[in-house]
Protein backbone atom coordinates (compact mmCIF):
# COMPACT_ATOMS: atom_id res chain seq x y z
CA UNK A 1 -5.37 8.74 -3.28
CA UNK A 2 -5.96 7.89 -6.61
CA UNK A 3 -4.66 5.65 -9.84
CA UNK A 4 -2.87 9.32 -11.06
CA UNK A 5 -1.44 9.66 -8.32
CA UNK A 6 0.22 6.05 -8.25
CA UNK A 7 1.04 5.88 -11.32
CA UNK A 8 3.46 9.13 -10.97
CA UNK A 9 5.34 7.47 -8.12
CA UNK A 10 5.60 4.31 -10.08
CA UNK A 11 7.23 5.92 -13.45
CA UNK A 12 9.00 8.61 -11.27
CA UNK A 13 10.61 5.88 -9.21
CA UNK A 14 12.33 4.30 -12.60
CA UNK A 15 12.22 4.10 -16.25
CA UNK A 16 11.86 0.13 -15.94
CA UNK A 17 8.19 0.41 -14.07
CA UNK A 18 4.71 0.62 -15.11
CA UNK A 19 1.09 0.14 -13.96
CA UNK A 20 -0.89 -2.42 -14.67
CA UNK A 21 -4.88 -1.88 -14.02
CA UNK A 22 -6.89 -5.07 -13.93
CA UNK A 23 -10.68 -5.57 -13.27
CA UNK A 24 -10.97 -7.40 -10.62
CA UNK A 25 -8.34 -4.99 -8.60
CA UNK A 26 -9.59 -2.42 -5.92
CA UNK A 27 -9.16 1.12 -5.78
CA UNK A 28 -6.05 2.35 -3.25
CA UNK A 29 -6.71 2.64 0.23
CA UNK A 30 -5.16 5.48 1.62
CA UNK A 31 -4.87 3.64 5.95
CA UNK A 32 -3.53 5.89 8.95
CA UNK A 33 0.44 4.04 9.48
CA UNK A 34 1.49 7.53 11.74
CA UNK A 35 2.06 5.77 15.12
CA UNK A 36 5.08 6.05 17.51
CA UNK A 37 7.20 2.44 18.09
CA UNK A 38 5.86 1.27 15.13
CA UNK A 39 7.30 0.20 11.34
CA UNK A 40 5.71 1.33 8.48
CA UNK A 41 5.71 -0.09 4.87
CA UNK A 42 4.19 0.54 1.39
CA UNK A 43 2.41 -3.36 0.03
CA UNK A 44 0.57 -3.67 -3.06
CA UNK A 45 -1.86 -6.59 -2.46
CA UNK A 46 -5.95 -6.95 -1.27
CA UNK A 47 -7.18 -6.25 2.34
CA UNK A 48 -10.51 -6.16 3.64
CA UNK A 49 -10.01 -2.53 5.33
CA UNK A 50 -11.98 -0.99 1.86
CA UNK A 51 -15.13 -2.72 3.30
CA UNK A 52 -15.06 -0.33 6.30
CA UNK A 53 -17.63 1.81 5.89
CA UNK A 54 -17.43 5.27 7.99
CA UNK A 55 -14.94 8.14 8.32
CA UNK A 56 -12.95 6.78 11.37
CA UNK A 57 -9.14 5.73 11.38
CA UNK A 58 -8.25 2.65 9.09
CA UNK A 59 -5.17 0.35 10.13
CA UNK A 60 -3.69 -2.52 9.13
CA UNK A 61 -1.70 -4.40 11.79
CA UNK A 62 -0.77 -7.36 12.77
CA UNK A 63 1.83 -9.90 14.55
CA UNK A 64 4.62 -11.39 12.45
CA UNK A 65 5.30 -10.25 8.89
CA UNK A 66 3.29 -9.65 5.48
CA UNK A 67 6.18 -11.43 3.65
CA UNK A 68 4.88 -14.80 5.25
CA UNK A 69 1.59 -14.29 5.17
CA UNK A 70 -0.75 -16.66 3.35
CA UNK A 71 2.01 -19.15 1.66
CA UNK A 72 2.01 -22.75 2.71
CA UNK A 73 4.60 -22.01 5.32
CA UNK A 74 2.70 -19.29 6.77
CA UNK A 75 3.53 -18.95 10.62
CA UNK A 76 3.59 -16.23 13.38
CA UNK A 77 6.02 -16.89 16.44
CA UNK A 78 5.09 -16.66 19.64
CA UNK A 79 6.88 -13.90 20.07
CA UNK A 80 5.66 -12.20 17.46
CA UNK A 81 1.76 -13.09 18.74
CA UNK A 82 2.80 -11.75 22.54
CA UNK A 83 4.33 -8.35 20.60
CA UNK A 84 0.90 -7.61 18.76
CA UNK A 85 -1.08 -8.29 22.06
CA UNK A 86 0.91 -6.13 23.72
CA UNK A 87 0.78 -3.14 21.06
């Protein structure tokens, strides 16, 4: 995946969007998301997975939720811990 490529979904999806390219950003990381049981979501933000060297299978997962990740109320439930451990 590319910037091109982003950039037509963005102005596709609405008149009212744009990109916005920065320099200290990092290219897109195209991660495998394809798995049975499991919710899948599109995030614009920084992980670590572009470090990975290799041609294996790249995913990002994790108990509780992105949206309260890294705040100062960042928290995972139990529940939510058990869940991940579990797959």
């Amino acid at each position: 995946m590319n910037e091109t490529v982003i950039e037509k979904g963005v102005t596709g999806a609405s008149q009212w969007l744009s990109t916005a390219w920065g320099k200290y950003g990092v290219r897109p990381v195209r991660i495998d998301y394809d798995i049975a049981g499991f919710e899948t979501a599109v995030f614009s933000y920084c992980t670590d997975i572009i470090s990975l060297q290799g041609s294996h299978q790249r995913y990002l997962y994790g108990p509780s939720s992105i949206l309260v990740a890294h705040p100062d109320h960042e928290y995972v439930t139990v529940s939510d811990l058990l869940a991940a451990v579990d797959g």
